[in-house]
N, C-alpha and C. Protein backbone atom coordinates (compact mmCIF):
# COMPACT_ATOMS: atom_id res chain seq x y z
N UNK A 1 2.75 -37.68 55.45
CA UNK A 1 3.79 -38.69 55.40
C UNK A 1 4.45 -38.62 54.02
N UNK A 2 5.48 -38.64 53.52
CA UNK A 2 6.52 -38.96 52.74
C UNK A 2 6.17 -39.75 51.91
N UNK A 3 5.64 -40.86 52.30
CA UNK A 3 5.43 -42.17 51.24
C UNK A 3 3.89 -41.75 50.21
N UNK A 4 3.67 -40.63 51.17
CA UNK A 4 2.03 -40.73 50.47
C UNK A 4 1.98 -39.40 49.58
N UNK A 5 3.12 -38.55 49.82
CA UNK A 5 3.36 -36.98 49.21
C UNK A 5 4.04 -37.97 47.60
N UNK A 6 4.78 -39.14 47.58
CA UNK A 6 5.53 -39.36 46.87
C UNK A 6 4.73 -40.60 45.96
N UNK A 7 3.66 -41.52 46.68
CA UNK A 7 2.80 -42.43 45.87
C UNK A 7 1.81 -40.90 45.14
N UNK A 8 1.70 -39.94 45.70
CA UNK A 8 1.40 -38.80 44.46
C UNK A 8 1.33 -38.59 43.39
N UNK A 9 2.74 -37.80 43.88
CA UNK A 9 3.74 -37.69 42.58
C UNK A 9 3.74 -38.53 41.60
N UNK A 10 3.96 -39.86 41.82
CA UNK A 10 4.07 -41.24 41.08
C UNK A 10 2.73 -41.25 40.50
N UNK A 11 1.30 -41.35 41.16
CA UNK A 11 0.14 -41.67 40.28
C UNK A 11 0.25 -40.61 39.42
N UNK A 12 0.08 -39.34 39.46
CA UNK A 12 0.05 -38.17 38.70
C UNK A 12 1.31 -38.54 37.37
N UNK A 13 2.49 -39.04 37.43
CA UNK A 13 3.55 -38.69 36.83
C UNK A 13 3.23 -40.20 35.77
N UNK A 14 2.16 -41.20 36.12
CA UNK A 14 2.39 -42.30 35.40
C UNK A 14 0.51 -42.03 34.37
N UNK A 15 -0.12 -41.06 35.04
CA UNK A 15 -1.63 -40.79 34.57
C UNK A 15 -1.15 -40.46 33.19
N UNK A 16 -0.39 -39.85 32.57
CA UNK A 16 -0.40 -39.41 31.71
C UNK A 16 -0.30 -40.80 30.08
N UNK A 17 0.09 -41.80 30.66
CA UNK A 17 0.41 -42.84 30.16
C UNK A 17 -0.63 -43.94 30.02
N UNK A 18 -0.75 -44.23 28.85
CA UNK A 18 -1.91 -45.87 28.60
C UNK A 18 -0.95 -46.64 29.16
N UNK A 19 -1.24 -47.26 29.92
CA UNK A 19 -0.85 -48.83 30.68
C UNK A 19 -1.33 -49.26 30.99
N UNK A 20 -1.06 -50.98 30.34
CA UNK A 20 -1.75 -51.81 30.87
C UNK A 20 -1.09 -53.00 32.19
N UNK A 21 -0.28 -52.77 32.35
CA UNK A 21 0.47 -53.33 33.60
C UNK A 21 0.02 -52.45 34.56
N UNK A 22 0.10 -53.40 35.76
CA UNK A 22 0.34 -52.64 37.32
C UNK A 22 1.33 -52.37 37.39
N UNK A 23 0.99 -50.43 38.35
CA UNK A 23 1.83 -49.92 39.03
C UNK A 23 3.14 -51.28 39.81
N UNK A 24 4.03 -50.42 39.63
CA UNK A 24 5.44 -51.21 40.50
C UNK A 24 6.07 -50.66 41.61
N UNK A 25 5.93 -51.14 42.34
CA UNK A 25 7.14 -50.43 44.00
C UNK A 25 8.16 -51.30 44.26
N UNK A 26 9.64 -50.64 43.68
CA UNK A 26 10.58 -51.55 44.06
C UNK A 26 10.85 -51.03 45.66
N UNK A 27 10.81 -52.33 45.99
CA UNK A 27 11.05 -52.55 47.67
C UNK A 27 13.06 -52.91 47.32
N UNK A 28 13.53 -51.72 47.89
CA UNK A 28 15.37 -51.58 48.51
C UNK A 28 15.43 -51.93 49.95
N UNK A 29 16.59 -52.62 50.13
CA UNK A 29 16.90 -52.84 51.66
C UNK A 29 16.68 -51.78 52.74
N UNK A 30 16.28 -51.62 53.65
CA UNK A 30 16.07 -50.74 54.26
C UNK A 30 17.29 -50.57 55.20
N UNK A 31 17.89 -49.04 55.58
CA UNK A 31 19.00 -49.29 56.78
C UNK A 31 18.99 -48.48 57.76
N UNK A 32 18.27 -47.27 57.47
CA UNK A 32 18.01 -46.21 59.24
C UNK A 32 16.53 -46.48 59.72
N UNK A 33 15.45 -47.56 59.25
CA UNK A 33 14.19 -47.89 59.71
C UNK A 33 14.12 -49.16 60.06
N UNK A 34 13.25 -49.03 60.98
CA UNK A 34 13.11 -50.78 61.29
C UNK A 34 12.02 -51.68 60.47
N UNK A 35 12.18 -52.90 60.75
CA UNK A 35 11.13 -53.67 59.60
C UNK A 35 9.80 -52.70 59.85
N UNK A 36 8.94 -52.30 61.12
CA UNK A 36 8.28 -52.39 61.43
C UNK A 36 7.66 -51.07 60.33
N UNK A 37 9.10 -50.10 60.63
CA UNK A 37 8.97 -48.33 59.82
C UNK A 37 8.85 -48.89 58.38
N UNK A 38 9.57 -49.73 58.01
CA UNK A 38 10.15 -49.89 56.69
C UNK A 38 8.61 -50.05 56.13
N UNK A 39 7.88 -51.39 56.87
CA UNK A 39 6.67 -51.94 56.04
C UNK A 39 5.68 -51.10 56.10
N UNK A 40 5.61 -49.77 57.44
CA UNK A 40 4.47 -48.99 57.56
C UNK A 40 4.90 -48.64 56.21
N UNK A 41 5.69 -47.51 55.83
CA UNK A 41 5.94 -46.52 54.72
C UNK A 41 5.52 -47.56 53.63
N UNK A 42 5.75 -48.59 53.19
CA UNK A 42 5.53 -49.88 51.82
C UNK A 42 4.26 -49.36 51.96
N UNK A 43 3.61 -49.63 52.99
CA UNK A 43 1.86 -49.90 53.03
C UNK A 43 1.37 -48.66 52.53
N UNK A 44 1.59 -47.80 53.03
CA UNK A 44 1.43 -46.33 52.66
C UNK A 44 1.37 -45.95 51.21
N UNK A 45 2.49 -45.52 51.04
CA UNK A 45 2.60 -45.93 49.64
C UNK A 45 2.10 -46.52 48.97
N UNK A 46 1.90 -47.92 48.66
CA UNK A 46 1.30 -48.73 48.06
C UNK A 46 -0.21 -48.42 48.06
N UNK A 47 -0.86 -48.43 49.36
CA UNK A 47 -2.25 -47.99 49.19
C UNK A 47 -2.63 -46.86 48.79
N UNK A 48 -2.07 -45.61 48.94
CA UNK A 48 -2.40 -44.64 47.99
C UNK A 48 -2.61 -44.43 46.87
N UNK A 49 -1.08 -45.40 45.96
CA UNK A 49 -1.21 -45.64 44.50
C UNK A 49 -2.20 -46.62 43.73
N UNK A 50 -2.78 -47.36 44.84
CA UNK A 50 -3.81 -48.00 44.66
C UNK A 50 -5.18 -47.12 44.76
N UNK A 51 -5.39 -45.73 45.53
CA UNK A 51 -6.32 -45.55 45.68
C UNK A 51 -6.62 -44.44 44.94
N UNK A 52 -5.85 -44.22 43.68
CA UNK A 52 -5.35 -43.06 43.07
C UNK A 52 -5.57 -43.40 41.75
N UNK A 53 -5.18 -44.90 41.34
CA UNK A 53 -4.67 -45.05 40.08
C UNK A 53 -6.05 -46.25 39.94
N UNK A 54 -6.86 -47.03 41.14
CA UNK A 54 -7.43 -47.84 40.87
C UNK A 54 -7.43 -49.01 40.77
N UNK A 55 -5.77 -49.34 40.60
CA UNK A 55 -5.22 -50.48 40.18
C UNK A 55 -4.25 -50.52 41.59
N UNK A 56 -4.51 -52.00 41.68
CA UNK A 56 -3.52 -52.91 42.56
C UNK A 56 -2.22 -53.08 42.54
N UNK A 57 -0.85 -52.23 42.91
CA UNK A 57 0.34 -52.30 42.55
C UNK A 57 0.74 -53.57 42.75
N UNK A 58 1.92 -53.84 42.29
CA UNK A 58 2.98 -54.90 42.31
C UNK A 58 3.36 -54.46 43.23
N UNK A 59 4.66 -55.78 43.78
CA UNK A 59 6.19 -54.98 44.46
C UNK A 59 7.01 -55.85 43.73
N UNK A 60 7.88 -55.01 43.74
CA UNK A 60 9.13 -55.99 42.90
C UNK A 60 10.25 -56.06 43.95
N UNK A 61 10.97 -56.99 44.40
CA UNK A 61 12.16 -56.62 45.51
C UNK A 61 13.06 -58.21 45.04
N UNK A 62 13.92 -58.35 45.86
CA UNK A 62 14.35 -59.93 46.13
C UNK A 62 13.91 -60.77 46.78
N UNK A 63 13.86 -61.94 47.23
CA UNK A 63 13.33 -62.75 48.04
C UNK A 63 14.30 -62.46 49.43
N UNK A 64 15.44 -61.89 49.97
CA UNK A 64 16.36 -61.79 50.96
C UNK A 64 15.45 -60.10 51.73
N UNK A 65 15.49 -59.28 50.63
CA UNK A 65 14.81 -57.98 50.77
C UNK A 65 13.50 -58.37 51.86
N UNK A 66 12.80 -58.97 50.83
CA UNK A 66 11.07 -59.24 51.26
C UNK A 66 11.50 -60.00 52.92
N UNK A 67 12.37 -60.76 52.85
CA UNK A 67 12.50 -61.79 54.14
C UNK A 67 13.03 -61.16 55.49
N UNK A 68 14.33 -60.02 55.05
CA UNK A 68 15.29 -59.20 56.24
C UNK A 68 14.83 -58.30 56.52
N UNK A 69 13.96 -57.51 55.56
CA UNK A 69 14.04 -56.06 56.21
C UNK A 69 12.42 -56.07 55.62
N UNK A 70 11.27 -56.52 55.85
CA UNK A 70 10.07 -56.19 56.11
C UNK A 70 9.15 -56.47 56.75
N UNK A 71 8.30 -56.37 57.36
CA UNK A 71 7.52 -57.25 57.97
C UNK A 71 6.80 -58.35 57.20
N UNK A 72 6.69 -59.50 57.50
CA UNK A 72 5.28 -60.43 57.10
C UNK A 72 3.51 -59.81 56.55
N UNK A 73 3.43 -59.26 56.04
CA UNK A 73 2.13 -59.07 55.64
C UNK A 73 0.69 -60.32 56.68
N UNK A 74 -0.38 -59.20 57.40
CA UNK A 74 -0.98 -60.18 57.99
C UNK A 74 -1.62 -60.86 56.61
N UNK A 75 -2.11 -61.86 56.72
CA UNK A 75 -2.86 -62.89 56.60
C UNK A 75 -2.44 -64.44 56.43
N UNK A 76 -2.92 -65.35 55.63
CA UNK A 76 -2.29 -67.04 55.49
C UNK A 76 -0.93 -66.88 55.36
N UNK A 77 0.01 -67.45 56.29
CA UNK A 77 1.36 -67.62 56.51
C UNK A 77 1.46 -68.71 54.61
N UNK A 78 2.64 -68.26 54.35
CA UNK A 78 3.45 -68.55 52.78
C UNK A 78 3.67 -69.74 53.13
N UNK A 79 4.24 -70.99 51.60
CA UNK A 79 4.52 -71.87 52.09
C UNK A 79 6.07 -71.82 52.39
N UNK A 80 6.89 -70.74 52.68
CA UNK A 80 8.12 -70.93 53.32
C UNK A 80 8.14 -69.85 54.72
N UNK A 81 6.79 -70.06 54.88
CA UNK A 81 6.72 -69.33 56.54
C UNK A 81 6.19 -69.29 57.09
């Protein structure tokens, strides 16, 4: 998969660096995938760079982003959902 050839690249390309922040995945509107594609590939991604780097990424997006074009993450519904 794409997301996981590229959360790669990314752990490898950020190893070289002392940091003390979490990894970041900016989440962009999505427009030829559906929420459903959009959030598989997020997950993907995300868990790789997590399983690579050790550390728990961020996401950084908008609140319209996170709401239109991704899925809900399972677990305790938010308090605006």
């Amino acid at each position: 998969m794409r997301a996981v050839r590229q959360a790669r690249f990314f752990a490898r390309t950020i190893a070289r660096y002392d940091y003390g922040l979490k990894p970041v995945m900016e989440l962009s509107p999505a427009r030829k995938l559906t929420r459903t594609e959009t959030t598989d590939v997020a997950l993907a991604f995300l868990q790789e760079v997590e399983r690579l780097t050790g550390r728990e990424p961020a996401i950084y997006c908008s609140a319209s982003t996170a709401r239109d074009d991704y899925d809900q993450p399972p677990g305790p519904p938010t308090a605006s959902g």
